[in-house]
Protein backbone atom coordinates (compact mmCIF):
# COMPACT_ATOMS: atom_id res chain seq x y z
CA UNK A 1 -1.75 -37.12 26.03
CA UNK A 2 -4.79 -38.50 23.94
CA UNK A 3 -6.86 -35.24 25.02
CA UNK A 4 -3.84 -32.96 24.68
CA UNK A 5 -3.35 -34.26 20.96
CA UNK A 6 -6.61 -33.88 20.03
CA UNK A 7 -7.30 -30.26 21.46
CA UNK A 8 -4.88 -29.36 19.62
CA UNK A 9 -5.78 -31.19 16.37
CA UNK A 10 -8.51 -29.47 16.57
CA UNK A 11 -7.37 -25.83 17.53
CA UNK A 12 -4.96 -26.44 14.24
CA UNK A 13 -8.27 -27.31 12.43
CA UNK A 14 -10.39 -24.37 13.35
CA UNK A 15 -7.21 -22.00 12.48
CA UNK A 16 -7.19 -23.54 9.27
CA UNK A 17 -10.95 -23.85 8.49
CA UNK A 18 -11.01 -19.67 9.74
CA UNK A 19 -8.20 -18.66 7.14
CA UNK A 20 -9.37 -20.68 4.28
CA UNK A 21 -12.61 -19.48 4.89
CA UNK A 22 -11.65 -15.39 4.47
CA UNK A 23 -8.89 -16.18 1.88
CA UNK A 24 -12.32 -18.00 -0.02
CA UNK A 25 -14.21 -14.52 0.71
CA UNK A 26 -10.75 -12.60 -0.89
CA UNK A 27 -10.81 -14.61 -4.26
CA UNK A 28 -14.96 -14.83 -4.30
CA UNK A 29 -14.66 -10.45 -3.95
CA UNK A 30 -11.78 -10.27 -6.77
CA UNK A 31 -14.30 -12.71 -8.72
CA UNK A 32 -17.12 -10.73 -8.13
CA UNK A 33 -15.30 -8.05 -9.83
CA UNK A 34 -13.91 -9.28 -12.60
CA UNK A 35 -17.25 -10.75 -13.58
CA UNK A 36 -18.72 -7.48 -12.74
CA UNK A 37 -16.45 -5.47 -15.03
CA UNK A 38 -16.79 -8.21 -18.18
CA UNK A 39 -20.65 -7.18 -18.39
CA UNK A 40 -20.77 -3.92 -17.67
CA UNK A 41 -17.36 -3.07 -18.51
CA UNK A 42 -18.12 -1.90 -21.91
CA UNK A 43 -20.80 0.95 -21.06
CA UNK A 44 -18.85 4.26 -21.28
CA UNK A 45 -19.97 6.29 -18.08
CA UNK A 46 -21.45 9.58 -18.90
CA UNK A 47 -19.01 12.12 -17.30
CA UNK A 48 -16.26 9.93 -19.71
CA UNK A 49 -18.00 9.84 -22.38
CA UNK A 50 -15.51 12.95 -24.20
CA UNK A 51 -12.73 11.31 -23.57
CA UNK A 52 -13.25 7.37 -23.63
CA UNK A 53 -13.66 5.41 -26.48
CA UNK A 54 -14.64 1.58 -26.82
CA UNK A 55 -11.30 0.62 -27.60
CA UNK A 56 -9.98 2.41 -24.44
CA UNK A 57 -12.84 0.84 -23.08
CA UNK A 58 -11.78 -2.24 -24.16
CA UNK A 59 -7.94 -2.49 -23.48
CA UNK A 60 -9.25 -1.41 -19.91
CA UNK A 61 -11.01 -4.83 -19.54
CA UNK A 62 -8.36 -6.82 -20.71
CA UNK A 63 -5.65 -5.25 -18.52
CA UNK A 64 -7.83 -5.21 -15.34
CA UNK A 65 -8.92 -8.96 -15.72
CA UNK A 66 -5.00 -9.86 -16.36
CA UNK A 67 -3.91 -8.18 -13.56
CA UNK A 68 -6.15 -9.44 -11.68
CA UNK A 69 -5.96 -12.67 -12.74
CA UNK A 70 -2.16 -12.54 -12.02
CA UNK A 71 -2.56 -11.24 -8.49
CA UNK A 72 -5.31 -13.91 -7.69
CA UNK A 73 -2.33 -16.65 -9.13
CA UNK A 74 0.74 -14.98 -6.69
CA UNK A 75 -2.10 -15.00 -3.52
CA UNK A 76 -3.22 -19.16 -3.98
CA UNK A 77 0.05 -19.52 -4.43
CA UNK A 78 1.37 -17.63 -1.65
CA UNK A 79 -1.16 -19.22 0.23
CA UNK A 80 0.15 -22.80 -0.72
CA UNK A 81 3.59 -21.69 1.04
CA UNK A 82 2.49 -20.24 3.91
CA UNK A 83 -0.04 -23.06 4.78
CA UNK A 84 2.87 -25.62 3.80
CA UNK A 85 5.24 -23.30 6.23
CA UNK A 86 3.04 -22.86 9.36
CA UNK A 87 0.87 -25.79 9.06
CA UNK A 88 2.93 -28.43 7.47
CA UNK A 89 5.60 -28.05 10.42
CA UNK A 90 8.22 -26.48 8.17
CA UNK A 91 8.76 -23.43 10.38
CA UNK A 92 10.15 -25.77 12.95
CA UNK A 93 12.60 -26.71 10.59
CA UNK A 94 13.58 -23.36 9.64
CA UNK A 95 14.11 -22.44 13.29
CA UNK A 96 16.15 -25.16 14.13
CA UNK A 97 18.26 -24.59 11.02
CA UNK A 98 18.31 -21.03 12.60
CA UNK A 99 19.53 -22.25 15.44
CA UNK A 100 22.30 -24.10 14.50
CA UNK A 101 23.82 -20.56 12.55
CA UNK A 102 24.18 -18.54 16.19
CA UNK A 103 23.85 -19.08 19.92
CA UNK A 104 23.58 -15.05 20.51
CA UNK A 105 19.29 -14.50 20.63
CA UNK A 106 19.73 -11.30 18.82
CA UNK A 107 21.89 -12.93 15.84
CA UNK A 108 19.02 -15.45 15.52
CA UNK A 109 16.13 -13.85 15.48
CA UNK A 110 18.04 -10.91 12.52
CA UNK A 111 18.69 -14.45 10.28
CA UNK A 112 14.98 -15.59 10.86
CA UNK A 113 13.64 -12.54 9.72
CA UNK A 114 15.63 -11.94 6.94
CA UNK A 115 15.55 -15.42 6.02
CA UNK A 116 11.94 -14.91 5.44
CA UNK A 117 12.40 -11.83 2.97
CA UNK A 118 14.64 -13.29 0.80
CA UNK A 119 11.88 -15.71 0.67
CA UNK A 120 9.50 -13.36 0.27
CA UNK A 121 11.72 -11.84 -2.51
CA UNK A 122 12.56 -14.91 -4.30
CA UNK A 123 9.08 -15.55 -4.84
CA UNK A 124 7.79 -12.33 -5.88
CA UNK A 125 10.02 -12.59 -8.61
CA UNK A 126 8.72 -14.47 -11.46
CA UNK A 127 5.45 -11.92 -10.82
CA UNK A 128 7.22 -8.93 -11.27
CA UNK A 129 9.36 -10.26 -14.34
CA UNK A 130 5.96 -11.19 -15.92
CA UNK A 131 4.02 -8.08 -14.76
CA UNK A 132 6.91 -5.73 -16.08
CA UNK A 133 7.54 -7.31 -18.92
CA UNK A 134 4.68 -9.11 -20.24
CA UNK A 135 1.31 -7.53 -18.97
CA UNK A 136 2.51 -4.29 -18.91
CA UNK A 137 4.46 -3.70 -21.75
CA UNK A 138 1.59 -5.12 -23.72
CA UNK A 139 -0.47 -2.56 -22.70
CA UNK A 140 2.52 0.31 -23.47
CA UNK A 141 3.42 0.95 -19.51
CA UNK A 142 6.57 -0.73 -19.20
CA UNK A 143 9.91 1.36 -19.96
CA UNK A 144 12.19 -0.29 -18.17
CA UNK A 145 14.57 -2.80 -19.41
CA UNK A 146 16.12 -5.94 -17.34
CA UNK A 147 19.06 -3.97 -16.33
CA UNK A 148 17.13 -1.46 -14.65
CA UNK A 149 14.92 -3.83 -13.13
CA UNK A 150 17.45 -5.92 -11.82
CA UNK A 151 19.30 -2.50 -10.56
CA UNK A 152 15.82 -2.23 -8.43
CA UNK A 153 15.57 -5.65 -7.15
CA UNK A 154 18.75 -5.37 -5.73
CA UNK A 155 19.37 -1.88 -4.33
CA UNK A 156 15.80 -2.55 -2.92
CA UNK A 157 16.51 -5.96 -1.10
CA UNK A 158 19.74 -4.43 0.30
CA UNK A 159 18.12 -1.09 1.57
CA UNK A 160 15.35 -3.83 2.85
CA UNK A 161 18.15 -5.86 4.52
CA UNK A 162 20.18 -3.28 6.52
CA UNK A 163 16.74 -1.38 8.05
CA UNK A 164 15.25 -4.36 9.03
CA UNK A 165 18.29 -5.99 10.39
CA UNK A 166 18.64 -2.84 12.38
CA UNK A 167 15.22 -2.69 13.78
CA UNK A 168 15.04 -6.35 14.39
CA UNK A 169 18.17 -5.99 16.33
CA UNK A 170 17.26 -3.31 18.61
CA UNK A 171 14.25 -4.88 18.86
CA UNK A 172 15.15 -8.18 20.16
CA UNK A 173 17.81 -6.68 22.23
CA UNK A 174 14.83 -4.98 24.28
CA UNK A 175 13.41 -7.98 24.67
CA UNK A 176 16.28 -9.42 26.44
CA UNK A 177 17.25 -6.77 28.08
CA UNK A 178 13.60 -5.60 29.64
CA UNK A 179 11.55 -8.80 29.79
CA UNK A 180 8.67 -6.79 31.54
CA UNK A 181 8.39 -4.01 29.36
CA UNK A 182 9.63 -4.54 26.39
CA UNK A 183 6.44 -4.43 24.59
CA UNK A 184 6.35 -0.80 25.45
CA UNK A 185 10.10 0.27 24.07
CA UNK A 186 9.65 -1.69 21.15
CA UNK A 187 6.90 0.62 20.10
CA UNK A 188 8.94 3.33 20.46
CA UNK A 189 11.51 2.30 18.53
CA UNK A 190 8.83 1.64 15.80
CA UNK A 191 7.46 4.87 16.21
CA UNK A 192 10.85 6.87 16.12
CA UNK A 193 11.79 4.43 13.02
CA UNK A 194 8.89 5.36 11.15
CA UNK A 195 9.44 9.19 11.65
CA UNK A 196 13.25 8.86 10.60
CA UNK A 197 12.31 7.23 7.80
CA UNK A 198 10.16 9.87 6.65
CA UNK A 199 12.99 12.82 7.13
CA UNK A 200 15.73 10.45 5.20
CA UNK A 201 13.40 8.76 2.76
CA UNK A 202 13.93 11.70 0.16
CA UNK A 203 17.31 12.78 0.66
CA UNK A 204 18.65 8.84 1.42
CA UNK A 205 16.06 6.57 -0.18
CA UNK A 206 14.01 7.92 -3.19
CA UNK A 207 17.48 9.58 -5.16
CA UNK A 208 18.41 6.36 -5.26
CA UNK A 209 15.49 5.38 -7.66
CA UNK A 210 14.85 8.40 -9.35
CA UNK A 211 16.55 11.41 -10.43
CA UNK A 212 15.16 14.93 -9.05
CA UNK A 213 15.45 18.14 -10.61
CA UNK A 214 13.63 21.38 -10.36
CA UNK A 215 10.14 21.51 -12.92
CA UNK A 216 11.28 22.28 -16.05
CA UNK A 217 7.60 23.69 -17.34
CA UNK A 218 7.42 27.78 -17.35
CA UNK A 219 5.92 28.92 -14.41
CA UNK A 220 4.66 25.95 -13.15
CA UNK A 221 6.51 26.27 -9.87
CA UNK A 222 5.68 29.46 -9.37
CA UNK A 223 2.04 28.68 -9.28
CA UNK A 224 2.28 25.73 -6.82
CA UNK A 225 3.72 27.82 -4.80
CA UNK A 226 1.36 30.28 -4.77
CA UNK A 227 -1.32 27.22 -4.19
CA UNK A 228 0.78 26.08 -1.84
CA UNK A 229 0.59 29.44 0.06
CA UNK A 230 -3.01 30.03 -0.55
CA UNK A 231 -3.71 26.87 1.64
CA UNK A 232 -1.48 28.07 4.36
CA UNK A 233 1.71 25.77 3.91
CA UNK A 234 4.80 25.18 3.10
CA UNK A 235 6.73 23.11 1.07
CA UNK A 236 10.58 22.73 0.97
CA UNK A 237 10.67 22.16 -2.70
CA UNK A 238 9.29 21.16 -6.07
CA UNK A 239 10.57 18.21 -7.90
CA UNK A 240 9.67 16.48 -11.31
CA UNK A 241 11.09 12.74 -11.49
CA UNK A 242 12.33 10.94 -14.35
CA UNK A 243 9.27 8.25 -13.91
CA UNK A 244 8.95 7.45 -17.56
CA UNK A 245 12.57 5.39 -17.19
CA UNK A 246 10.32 2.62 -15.54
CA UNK A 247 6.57 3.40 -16.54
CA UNK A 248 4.31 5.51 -18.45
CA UNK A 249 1.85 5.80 -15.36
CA UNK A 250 1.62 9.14 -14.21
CA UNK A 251 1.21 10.27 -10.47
CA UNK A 252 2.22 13.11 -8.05
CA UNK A 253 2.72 12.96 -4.28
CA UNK A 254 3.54 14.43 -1.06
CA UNK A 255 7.07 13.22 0.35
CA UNK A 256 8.96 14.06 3.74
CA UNK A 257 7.37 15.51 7.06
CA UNK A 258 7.83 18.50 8.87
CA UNK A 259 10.22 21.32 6.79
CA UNK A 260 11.46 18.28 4.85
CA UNK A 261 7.89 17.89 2.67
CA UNK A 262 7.74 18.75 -0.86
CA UNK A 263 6.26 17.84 -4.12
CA UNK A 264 6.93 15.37 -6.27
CA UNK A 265 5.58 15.20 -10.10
CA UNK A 266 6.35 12.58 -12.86
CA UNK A 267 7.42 13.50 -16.10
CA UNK A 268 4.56 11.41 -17.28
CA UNK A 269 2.14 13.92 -15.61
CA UNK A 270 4.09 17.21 -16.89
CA UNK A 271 3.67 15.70 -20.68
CA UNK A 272 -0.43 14.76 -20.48
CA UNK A 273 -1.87 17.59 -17.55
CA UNK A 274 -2.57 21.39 -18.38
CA UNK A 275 -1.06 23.97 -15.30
CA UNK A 276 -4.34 23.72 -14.28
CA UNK A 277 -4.78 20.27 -14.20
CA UNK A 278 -1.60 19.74 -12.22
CA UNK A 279 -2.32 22.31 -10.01
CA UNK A 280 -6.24 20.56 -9.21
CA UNK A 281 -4.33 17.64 -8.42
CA UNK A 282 -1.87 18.99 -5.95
CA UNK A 283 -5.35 21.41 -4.14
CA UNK A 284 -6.26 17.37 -3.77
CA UNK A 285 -2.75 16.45 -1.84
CA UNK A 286 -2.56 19.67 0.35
CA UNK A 287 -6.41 18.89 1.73
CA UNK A 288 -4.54 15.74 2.90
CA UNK A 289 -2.43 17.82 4.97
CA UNK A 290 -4.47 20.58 5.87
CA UNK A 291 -7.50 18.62 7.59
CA UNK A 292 -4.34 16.79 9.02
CA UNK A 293 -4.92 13.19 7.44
CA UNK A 294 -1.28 12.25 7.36
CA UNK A 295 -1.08 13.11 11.78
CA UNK A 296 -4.32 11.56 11.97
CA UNK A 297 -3.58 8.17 10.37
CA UNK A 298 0.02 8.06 12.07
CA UNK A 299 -1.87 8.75 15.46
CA UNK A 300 -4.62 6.15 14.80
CA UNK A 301 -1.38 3.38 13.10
CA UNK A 302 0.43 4.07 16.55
CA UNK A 303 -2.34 3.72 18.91
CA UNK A 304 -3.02 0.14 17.08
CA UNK A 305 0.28 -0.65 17.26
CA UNK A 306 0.75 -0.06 20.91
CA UNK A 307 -2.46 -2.17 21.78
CA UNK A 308 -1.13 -4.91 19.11
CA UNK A 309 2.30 -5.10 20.63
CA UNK A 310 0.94 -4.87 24.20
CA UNK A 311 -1.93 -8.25 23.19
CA UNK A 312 1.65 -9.71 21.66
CA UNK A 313 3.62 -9.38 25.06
CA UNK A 314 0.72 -11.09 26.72
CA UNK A 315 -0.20 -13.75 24.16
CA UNK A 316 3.93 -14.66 23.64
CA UNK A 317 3.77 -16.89 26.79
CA UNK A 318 0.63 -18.47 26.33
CA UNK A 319 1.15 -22.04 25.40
CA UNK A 320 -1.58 -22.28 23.43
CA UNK A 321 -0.58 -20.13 20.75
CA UNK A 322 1.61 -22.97 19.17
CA UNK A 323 -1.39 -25.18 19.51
CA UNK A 324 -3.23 -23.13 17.27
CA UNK A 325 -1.04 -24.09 14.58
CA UNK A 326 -0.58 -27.73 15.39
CA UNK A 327 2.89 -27.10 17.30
CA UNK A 328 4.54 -28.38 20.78
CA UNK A 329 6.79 -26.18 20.97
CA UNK A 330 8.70 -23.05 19.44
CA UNK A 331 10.98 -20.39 19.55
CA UNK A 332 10.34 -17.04 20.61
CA UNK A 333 10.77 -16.16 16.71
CA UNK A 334 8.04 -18.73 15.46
CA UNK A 335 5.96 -17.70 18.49
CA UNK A 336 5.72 -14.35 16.71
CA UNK A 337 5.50 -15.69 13.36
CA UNK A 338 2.47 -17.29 14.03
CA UNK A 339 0.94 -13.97 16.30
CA UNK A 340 1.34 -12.33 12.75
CA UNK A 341 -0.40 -14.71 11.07
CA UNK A 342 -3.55 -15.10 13.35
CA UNK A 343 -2.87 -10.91 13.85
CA UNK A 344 -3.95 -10.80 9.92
CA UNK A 345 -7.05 -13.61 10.64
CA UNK A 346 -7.80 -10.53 13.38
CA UNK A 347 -7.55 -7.69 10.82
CA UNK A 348 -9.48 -9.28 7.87
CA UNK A 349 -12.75 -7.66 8.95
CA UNK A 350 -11.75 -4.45 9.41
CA UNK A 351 -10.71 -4.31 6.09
CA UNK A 352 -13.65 -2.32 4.72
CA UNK A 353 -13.27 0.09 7.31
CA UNK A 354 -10.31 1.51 6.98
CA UNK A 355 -11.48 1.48 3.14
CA UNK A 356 -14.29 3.38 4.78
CA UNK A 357 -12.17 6.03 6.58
CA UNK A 358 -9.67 6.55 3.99
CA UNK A 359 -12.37 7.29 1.31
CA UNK A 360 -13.69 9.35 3.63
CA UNK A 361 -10.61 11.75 3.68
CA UNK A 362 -10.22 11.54 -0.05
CA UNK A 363 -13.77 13.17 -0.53
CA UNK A 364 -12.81 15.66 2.35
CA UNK A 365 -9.75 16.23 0.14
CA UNK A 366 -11.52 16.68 -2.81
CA UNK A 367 -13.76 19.27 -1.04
CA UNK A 368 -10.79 21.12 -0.37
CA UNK A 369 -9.31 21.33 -3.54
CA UNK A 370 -12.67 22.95 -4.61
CA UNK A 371 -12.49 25.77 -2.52
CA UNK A 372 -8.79 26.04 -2.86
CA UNK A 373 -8.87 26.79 -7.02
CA UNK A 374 -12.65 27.70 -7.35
CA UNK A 375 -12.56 25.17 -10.53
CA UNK A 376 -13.70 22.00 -9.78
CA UNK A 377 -13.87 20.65 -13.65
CA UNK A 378 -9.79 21.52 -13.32
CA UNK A 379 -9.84 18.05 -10.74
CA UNK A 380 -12.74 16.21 -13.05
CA UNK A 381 -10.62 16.54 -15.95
CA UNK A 382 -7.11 15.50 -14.23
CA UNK A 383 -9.26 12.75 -12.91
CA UNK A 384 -10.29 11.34 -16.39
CA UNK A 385 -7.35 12.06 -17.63
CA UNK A 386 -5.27 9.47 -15.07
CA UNK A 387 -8.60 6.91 -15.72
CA UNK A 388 -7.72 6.70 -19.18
CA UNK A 389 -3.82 6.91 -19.33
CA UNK A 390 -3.46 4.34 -16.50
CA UNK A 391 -6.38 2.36 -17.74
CA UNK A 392 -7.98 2.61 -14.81
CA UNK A 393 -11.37 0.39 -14.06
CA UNK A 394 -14.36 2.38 -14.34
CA UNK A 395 -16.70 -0.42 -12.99
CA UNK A 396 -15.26 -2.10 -10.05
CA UNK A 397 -18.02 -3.90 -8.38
CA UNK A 398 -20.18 -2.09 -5.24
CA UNK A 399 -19.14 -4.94 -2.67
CA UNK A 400 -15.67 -5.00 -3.88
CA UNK A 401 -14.86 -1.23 -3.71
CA UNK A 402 -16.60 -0.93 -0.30
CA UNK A 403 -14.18 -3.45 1.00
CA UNK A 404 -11.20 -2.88 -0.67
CA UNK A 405 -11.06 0.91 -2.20
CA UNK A 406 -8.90 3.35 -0.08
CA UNK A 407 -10.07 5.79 -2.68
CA UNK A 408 -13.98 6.31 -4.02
CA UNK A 409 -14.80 4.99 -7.45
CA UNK A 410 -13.67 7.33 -10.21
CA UNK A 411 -16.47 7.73 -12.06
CA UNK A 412 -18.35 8.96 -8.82
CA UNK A 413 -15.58 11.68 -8.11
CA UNK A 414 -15.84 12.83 -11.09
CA UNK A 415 -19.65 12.66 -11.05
CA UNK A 416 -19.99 14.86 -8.24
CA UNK A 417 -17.09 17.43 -9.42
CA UNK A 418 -18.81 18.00 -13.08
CA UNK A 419 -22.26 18.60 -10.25
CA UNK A 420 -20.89 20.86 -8.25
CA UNK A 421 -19.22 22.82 -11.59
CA UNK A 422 -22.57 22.52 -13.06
CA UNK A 423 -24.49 24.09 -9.91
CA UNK A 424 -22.12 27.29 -10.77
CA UNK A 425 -19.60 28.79 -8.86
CA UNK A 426 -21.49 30.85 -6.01
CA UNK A 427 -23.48 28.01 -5.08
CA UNK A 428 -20.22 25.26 -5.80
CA UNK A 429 -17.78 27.06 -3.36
CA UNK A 430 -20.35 27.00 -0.39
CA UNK A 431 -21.07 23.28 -0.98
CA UNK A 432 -17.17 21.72 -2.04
């Protein structure tokens, strides 16, 4: 017993030591940046240098390094409660609590789980009330009031509540009804899950959120389509969305799969972007689905996902995974738990590259849109434009962007757009 006690004393230390030690790296990174955007965060970059002032310049600094600041106060925080919850023995608590609501294995393990986002929820408020309403209006984003965000909290936390009570549920019924291969019709049911949710998201999900209507600019629509065409596709239809009832950031996307996609523009964009503009950013979002990014990412996600799940099936009965937390013994639920936390430890490193990858696509995509309009400056200009109305930070630090950036730098897209305009069109087409 001696022995036994202290391998696992000592498994519960090296856990510990491991996550401390990459949550450290986290904060040092988000340090690094901040401290890299104070000193050099008042240099207006040359391709901005039309368009950004040193008050713009200025407001910039200040809301990056409170944002910041804020998120780096939720994570040691968040950290505090999960250390406290896995480490301090309070998830044994939990589960026995759990146990005493249900004797059905299915009925359990739906309570554990969404015991844990209301959790999650509970303490992500106070963030969000102060983000809304403090950091951001301050710095003229916020337009929604406490009605509306309330409105959100809740019709979010119950859409939350009945898909993952349905997906845990068929979930944990396959695991009592298959105990040998499980593993491999829980993926399916993640993967058919995933690609429902992507045909009802904007008929079911989204309305509920926004309103929809058809673009309201002259002849707007008309063009997109034409893009839309020009790159070989097609797209169901063309919404604007009352964004500006919640924020004054301004952003366009892709929504839906298969004949279900279309396009989605805030109001906030249609008030600040020329046609052109608009039309630069959306050559940007079809690259994404012409070189096939979206399949490619789902394909590479599920592939993971089937080696993660298969690695869970195996490590599930392997007594030692509770030692690695300081535990005896545990339910199948907390045996998970902690195979999520130590799957995180796992995935901390490969952080930068899937950074990597997905900034790769984004310059593929930007590539596109050049040949697709023939104006590259169209793109540079959209691009400064979003910079400056979302106060975006023109100087994140080298290390930090490498690791964290799913999207290059700004000021380096924009660089190599106003290049490749300046190299003239004959020459620009052949090389976007």
């Amino acid at each position: 017993m001696p022995d036994y006690c202290s391998m696992m004393g000592c498994m519960k230390a090296i856990t510990l030591a491991i996550y401390l030690l990459l949550f450290g790296v986290s904060l040092w990174l988000k340090h690094l940046n901040i401290k890299y955007l104070k000193e050099r965060g008042h240099q207006v970059p040359p391709e901005f240098g039309k368009a950004i002032d040193s008050e713009t310049l200025r407001r910039t600094i200040a809301y990056t390094v409170k944002t910041s600041r804020l998120g780096i106060v939720a994570s040691i925080l968040n950290t505090l409660l999960l250390l406290f919850f896995l480490f301090g023995g309070l998830i044994i608590v939990y589960d026995g609590w759990i146990a005493s609501l249900s004797g059905s294995f299915v009925t359990r393990g739906v309570f554990f789980v969404l015991g844990l986002l209301y959790v999650e929820t509970i303490f992500s408020i106070p963030f969000s009330l102060y983000r809304n309403f403090n950091i951001e209006s301050r710095y003229g984003f916020n337009t929604m009031t406490g009605r509306l965000w309330l409105s959100d909290l809740l019709k979010s936390t119950a859409i939350s509540t009945i898909l993952l009570a349905g997906l845990v549920a068929v979930a944990l019924a396959l695991v009592s009804y298959s105990p040998g291969w499980w593993w491999l019709w829980v993926w399916g049911v993640f993967l058919l899950f995933s690609i429902f949710l992507m045909y009802i998201s904007p008929y079911l999900i989204e309305p509920l959120f926004f309103k929809f209507e058809p673009v309201r600019s002259d002849g707007l629509e008309e063009e997109i389509r034409a893009l839309v065409e020009k790159a070989g596709l097609k797209v169901n239809k063309v919404f604007q969305v009352d964004a500006s009832r919640r924020s004054r950031h301004s952003n366009a996307y892709f929504s839906g799969i298969g004949r279900v996609k279309r396009i989605v523009l805030f109001d906030t964009l249609l008030e600040t972007m020329s046609n052109p503009e608009i039309l630069a950013v959306l050559a940007h979002e079809l690259g994404h689905w012409k070189k096939k990014h979206v399949v490619k990412r789902i394909i590479l996600t599920e592939v993971v996902a089937l080696g993660v799940i298969f690695l869970a099936f195996k490590l599930l009965s392997w007594q030692g995974l509770l030692t690695m937390v300081g535990l005896e013994q545990g339910s199948f639920y907390v045996r998970v738990t902690i195979l999520g936390f130590l799957g995180s430890l796992l995935m901390f490193p490969f952080t930068p590259v899937l950074s990597f990858l997905s900034r790769k696509h984004e310059w593929q995509a930007d590539r596109f849109a050049c040949k697709l309009t023939g104006q590259p400056s169209d793109l540079a200009r959209a691009l400064v434009k979003l910079s400056k109305d979302n106060l975006a930070n023109l100087h994140p630090h080298p290390l930090y962007a490498a690791f964290y950036y799913s999207h290059p730098p700004v000021v380096e897209r924009v660089r190599h757009l106003q290049n490749q305009e300046a190299s003239g069109h004959s020459s620009q087409l052949a090389s976007c």
